[in-house]
Protein backbone atom coordinates (compact mmCIF):
# COMPACT_ATOMS: atom_id res chain seq x y z
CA UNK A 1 -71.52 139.58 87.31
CA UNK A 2 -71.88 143.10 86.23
CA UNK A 3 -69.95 141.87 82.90
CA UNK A 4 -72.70 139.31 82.27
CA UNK A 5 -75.54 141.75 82.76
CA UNK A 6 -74.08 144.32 80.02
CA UNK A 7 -75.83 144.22 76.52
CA UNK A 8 -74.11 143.26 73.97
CA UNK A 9 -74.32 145.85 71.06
CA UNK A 10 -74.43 144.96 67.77
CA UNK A 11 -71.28 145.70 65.47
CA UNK A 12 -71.60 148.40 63.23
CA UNK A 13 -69.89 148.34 59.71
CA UNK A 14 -69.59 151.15 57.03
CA UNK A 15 -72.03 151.35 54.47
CA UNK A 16 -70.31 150.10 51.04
CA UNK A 17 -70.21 153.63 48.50
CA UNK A 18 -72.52 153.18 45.48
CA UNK A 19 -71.27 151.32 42.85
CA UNK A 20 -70.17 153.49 39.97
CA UNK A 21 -70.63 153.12 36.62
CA UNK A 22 -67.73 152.10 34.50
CA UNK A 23 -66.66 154.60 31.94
CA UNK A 24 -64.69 154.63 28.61
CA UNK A 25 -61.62 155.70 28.66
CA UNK A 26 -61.55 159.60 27.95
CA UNK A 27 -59.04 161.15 25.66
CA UNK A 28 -58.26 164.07 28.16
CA UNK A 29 -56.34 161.39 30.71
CA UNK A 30 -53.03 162.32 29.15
CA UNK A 31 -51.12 159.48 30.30
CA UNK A 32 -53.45 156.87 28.63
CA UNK A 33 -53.48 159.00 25.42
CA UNK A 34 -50.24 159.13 25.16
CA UNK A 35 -49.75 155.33 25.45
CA UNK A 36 -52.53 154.23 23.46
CA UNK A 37 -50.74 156.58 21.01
CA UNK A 38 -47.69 155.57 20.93
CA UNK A 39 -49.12 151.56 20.59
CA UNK A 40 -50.78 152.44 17.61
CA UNK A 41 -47.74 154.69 16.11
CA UNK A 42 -45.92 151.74 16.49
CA UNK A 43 -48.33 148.76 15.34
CA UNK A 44 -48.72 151.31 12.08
CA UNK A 45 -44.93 151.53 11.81
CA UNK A 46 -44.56 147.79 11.90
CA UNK A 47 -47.28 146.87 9.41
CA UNK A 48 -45.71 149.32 7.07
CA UNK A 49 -42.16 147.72 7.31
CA UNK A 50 -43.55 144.73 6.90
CA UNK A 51 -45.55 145.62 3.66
CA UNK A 52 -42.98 147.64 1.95
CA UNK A 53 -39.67 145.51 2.74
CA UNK A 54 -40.22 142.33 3.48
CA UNK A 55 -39.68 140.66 -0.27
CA UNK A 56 -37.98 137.73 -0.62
CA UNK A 57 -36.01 138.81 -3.39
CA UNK A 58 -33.82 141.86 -1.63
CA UNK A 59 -30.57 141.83 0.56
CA UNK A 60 -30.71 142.73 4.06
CA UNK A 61 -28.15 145.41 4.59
CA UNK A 62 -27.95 144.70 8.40
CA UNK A 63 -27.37 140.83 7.92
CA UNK A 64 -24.61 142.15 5.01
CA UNK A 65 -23.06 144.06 7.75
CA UNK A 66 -23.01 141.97 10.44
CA UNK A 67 -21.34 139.67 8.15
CA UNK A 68 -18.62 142.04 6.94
CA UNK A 69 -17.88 142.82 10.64
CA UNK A 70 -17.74 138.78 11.64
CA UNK A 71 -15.01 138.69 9.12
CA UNK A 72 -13.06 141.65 9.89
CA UNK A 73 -13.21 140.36 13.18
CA UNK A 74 -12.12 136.66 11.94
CA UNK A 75 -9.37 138.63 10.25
CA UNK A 76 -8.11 140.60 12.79
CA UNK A 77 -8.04 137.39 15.19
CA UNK A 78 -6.60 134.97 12.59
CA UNK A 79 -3.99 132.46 14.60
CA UNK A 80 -0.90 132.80 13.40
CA UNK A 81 0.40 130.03 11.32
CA UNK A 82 3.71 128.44 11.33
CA UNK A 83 5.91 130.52 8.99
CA UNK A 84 6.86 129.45 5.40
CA UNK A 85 10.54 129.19 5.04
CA UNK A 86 10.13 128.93 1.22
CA UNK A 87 7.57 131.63 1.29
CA UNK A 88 8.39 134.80 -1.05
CA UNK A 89 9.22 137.46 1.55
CA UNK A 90 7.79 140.29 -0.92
CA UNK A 91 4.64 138.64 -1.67
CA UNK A 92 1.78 140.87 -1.77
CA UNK A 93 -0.05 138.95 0.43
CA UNK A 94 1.00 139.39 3.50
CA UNK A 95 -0.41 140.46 6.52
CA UNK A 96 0.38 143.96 6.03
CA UNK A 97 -1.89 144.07 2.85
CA UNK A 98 -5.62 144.20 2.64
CA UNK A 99 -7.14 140.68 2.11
CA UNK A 100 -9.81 140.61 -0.91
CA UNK A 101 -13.74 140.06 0.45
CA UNK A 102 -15.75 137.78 -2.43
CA UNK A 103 -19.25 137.47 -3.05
CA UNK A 104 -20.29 133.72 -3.79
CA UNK A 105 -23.35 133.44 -6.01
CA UNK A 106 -25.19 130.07 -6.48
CA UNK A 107 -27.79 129.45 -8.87
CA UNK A 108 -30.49 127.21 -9.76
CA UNK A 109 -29.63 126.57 -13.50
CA UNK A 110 -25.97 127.54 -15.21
CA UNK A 111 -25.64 131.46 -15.72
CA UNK A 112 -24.18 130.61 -19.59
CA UNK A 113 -23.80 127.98 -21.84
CA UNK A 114 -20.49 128.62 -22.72
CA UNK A 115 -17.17 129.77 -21.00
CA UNK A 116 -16.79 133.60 -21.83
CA UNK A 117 -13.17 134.50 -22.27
CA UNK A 118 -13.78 138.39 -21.50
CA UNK A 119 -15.00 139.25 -18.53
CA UNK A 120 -17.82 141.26 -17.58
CA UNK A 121 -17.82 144.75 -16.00
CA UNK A 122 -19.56 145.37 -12.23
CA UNK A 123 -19.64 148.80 -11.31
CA UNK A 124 -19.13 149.53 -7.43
CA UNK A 125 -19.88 152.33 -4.91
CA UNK A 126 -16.42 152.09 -3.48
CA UNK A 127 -12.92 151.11 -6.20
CA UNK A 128 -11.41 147.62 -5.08
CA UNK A 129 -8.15 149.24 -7.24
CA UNK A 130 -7.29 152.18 -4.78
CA UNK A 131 -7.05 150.03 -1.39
CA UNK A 132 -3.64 149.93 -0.75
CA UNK A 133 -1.88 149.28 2.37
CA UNK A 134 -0.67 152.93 2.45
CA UNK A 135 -3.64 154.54 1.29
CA UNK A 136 -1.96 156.50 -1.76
CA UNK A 137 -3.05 156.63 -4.94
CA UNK A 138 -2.40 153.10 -6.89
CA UNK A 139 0.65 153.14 -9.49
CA UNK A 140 -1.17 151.69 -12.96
CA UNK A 141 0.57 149.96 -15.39
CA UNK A 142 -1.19 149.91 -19.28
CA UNK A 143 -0.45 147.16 -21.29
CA UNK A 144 -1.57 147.74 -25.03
CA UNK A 145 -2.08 146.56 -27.90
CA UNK A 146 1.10 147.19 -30.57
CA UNK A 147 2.35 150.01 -31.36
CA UNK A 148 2.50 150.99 -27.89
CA UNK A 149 3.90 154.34 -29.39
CA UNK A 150 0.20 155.75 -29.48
CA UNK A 151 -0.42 155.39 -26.22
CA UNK A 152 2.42 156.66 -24.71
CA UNK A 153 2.19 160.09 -26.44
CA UNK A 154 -1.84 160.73 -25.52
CA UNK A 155 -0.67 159.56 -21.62
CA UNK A 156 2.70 161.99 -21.78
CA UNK A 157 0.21 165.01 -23.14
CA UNK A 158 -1.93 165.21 -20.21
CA UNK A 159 -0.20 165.48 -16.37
CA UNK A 160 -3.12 163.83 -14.66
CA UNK A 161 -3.29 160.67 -16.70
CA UNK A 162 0.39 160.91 -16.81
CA UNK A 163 0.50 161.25 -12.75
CA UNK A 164 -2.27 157.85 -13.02
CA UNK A 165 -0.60 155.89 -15.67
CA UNK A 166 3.05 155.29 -14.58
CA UNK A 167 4.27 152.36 -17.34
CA UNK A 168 2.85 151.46 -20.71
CA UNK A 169 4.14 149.04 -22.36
CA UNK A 170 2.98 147.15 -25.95
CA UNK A 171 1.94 143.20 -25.96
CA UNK A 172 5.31 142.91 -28.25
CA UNK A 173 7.63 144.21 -25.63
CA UNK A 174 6.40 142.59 -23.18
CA UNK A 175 7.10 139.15 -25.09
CA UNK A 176 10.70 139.93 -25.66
CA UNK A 177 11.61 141.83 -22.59
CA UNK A 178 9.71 139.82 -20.24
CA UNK A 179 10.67 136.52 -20.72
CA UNK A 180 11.84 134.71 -17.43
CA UNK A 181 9.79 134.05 -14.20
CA UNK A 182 11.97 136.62 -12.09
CA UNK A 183 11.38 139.57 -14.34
CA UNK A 184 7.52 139.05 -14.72
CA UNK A 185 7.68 138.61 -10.73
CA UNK A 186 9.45 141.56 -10.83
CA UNK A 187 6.69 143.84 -13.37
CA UNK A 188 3.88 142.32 -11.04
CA UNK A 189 5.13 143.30 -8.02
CA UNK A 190 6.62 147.27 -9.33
CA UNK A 191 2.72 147.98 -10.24
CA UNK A 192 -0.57 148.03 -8.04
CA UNK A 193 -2.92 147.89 -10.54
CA UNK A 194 -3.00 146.27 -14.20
CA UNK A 195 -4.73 147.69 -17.27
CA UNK A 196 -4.53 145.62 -20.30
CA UNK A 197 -6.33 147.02 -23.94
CA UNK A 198 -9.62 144.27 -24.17
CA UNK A 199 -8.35 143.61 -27.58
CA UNK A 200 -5.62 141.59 -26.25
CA UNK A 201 -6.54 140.32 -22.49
CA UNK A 202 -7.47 136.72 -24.08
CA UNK A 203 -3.41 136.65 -24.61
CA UNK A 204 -2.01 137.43 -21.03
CA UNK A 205 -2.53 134.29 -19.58
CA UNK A 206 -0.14 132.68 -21.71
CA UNK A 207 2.04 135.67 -21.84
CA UNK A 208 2.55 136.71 -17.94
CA UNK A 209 1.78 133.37 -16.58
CA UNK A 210 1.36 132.15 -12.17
CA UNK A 211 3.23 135.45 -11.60
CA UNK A 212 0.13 137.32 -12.49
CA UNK A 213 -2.61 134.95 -12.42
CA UNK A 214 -1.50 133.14 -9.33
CA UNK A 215 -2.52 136.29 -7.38
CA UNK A 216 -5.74 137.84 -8.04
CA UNK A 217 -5.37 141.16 -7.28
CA UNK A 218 -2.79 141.38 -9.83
CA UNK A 219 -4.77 140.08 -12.61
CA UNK A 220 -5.05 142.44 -15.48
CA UNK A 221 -8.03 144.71 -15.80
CA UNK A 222 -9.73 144.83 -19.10
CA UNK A 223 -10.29 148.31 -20.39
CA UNK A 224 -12.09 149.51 -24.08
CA UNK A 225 -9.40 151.99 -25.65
CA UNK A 226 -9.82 151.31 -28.79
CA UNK A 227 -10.79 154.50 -30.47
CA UNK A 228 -9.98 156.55 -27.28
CA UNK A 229 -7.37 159.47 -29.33
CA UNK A 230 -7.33 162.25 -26.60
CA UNK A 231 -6.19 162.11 -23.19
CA UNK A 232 -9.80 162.89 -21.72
CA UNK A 233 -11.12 159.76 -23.44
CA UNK A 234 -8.38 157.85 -21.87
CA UNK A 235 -9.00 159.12 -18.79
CA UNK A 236 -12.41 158.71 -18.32
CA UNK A 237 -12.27 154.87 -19.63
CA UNK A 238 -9.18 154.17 -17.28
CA UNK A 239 -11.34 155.51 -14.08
CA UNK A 240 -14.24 153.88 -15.31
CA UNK A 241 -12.53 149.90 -15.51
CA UNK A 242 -10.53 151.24 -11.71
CA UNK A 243 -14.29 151.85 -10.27
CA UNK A 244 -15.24 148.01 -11.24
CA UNK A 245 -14.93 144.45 -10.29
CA UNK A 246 -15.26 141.96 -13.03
CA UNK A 247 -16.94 138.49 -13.15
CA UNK A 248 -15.48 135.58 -15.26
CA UNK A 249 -18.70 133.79 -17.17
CA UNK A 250 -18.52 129.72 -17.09
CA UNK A 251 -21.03 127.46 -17.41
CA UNK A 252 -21.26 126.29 -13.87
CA UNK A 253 -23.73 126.80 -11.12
CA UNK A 254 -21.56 128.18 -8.48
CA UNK A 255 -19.24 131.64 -9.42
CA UNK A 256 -17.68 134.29 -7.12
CA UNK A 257 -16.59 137.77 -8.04
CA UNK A 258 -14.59 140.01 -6.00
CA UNK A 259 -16.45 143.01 -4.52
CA UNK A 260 -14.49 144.68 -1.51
CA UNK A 261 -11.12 144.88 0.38
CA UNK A 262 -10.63 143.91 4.33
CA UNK A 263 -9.80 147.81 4.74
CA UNK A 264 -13.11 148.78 3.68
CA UNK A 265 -15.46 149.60 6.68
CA UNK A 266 -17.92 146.99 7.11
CA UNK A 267 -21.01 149.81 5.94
CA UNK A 268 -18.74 150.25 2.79
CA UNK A 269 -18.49 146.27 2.03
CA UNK A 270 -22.34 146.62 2.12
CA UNK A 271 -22.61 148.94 -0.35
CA UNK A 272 -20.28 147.53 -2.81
CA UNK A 273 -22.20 143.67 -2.53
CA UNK A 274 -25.52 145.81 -2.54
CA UNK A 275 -24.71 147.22 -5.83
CA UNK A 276 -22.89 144.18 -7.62
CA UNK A 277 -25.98 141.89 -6.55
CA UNK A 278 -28.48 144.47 -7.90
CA UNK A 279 -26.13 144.90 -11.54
CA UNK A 280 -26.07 140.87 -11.93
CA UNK A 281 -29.62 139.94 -11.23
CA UNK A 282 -30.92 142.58 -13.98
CA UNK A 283 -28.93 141.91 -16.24
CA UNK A 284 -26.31 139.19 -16.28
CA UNK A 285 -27.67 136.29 -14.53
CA UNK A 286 -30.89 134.69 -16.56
CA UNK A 287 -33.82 135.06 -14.45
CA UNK A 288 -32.85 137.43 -11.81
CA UNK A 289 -33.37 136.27 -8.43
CA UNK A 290 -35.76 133.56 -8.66
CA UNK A 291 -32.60 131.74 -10.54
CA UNK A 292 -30.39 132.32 -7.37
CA UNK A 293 -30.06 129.92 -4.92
CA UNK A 294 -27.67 131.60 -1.86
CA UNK A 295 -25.10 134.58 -1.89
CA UNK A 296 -22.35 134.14 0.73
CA UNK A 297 -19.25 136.65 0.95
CA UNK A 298 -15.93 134.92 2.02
CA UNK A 299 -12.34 135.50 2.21
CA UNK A 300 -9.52 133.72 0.61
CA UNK A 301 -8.79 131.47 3.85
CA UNK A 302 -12.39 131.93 5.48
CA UNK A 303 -15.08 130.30 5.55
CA UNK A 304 -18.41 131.57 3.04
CA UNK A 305 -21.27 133.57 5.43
CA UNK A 306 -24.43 133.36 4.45
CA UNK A 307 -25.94 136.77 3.34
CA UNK A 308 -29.04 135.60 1.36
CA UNK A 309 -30.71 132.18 1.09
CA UNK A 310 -33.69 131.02 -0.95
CA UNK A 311 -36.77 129.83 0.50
CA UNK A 312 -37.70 127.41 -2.56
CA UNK A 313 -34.58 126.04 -3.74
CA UNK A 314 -36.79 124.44 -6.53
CA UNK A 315 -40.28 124.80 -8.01
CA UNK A 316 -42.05 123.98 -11.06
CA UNK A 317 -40.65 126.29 -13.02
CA UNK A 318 -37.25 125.12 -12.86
CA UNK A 319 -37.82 121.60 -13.59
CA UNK A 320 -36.93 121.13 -17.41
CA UNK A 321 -40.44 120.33 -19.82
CA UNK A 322 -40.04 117.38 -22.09
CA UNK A 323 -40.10 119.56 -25.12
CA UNK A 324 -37.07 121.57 -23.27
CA UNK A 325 -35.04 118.26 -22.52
CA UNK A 326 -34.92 117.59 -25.98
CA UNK A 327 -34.19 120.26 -27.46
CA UNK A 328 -31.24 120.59 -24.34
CA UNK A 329 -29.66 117.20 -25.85
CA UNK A 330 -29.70 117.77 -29.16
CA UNK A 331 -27.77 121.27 -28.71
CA UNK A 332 -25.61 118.80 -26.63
CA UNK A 333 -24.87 116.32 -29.72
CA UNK A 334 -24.54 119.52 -31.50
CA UNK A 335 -21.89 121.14 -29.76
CA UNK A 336 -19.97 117.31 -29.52
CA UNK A 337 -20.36 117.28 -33.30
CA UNK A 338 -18.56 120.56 -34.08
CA UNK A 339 -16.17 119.70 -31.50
CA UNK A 340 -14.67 116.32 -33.36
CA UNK A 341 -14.84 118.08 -36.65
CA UNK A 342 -12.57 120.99 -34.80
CA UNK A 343 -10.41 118.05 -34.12
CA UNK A 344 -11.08 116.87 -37.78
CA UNK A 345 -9.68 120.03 -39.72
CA UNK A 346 -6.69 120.38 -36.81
CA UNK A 347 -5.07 116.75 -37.48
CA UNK A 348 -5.54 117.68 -40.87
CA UNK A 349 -3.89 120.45 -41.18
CA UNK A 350 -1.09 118.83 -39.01
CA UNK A 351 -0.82 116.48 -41.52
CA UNK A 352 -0.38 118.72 -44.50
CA UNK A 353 2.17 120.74 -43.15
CA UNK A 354 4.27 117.51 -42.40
CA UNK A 355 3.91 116.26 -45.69
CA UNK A 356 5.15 120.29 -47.26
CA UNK A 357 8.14 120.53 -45.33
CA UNK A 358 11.23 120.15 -47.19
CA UNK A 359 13.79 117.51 -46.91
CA UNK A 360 16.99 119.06 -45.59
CA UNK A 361 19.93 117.57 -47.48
CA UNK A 362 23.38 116.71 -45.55
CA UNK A 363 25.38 119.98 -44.96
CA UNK A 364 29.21 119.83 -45.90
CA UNK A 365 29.95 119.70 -42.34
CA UNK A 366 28.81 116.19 -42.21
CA UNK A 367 25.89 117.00 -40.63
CA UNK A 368 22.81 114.17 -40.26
CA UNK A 369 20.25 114.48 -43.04
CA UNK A 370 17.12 115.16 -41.41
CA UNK A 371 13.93 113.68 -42.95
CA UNK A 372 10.25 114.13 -42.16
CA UNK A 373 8.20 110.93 -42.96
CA UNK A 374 4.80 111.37 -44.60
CA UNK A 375 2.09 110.44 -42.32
CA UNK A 376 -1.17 110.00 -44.06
């Protein structure tokens, strides 16, 4: 009962603080300086990446390099096949060699007209010519133009072209002394590095033959001596055409040129397809960039990454007007033209020199009397 009578006493609760006024932040918190700093450092940072490198028309040097590494990595892994038995044991290509790395360029519209039978020069950060297994200096053979006499004095008169040159040898010679398969194979595989006089590189093919051309880091190197009478001349040419890679002209829409070697670091491959994809859009392929459809780089055996990739493939520009078309065909129907009077003049000069060779008369050794019927 004496619970019942108690009062109950009201419950008391604590009086709620005044509600304060918000206020901006202040620059002398030091924590949210710093962070709203460092936001806006990097939003400023971004915007200027973004405005000063982000053109369509420019290779990515970390895509280029991730690349390179995927296919020194592809390299390095690369099953091993089931062994040629037939395979030429002293082959340059073998494992033990450095693989060539080639940039794949495909355009829009054809980069010429018309095949070019010299090649054109590509200057590069990094010479293709000196990566050899064994990392010494590459042993150069010179093939010249006749008299190879020249030539060989100016390289004997100075000891460091002598010490870079080790063979010349004269177009001439190298018809008579170099004759069967086994001796050219033999040439190709005493030298690393070929130099042949530009006057003459047009004639090699025919000349050397699969034991040069089969192998492309074997193919001769053209190289302007014509005119080049002291050893420093020499010199300076010969180191200039060793710094390059050259690029074969055809009218086609797809072409590859070789830019680096497997034992190049993957930041030196960079380089080198950096600065052969900067030389042939200003000046070799017609257009520049906005004719180029993809660049991949590739090995021999690999398959072709993707480096750079258009985002129109084709616009208005590149579609043909009709005024163009026209004028396309009849430089068409002109080329056919001089092409079947080539043929023309040829069968007729065949013809004439049939119908001027002399009857040989029947020897006293009873030979057969050989006769050349007029064909008109």
């Amino acid at each position: 009962m004496a619970r019942s009578k108690q009062s109950k006493k009201p419950t008391q609760t604590a009086p709620k603080p005044p509600a304060q006024p918000k206020t901006p932040i202040k620059a002398t918190d030091t924590s949210t300086a710093l962070t709203i700093s460092k936001k806006a450092k990097a939003a400023a940072e971004a915007v200027a990446k973004k405005v000063t490198s982000e053109s369509p028309y420019q290779l990515n040097k970390t895509q280029v390099v991730t690349a390179a590494t995927a296919l020194q990595k592809w390299l390095a892994n690369k099953p091993s096949l089931v062994p040629n038995l037939l395979a030429d044991p002293e082959d340059a290509s073998s494992a033990a060699n450095p693989v060539a790395i080639w940039l794949v360029l495909s355009t829009k519209k054809y980069i010429v007209d018309e095949r070019k039978l010299k090649p054109v020069r590509i200057p590069l950060a990094h010479s293709i010519s000196s990566a050899s297994a064994t990392g010494a200096a590459p042993s150069v053979c010179l093939i010249v133009k006749d008299p190879q006499r020249k030539f060989k004095d100016i390289v004997a008169l100075s000891s460091p072209l002598s010490g870079l040159v080790t063979k010349v040898v004269g177009v001439g010679k190298l018809k008579k002394k170099y004759k069967s398969f086994e001796s050219k194979r033999l040439l190709c595989e005493a030298h690393d590095v070929f130099l042949a006089d530009d006057r003459i590189i047009t004639m090699l093919p025919k000349i050397l033959g699969n034991a040069f051309y089969k192998k492309t880091t074997k193919v001769p190197i053209p190289v302007s001596i014509d005119g080049k009478d002291t050893p420093a001349q020499l010199e300076k040419e010969i180191n200039k055409s060793l710094n390059s890679t050259y690029l074969h002209l055809q009218p086609a829409a797809s072409t590859s040129v070789r830019v680096a070697m497997s034992s190049f670091t993957p930041e030196q491959i960079a380089e080198n397809v950096i600065g052969a994809v900067d030389e042939l859009t200003s000046k070799r392929i017609p257009g520049g960039w906005r004719n180029l459809k993809a660049l991949h780089i590739k090995t021999p055996e690999s398959a072709a990454l993707p480096i750079w990739m258009t985002a129109d493939v084709y616009t208005d520009e590149d579609v043909l007007k009709p005024e163009e078309e026209q004028e396309r065909i009849r430089k068409e129907a002109e080329k056919a033209a001089e092409r079947v009077e080539r043929k023309k003049i040829k069968n007729a000069k065949k013809r004439k020199g049939l119908s001027d060779a002399p009857v040989q008369d029947e020897d006293q050794s009873g030979g057969k009397k050989a006769k050349v019927d007029e064909k008109e």
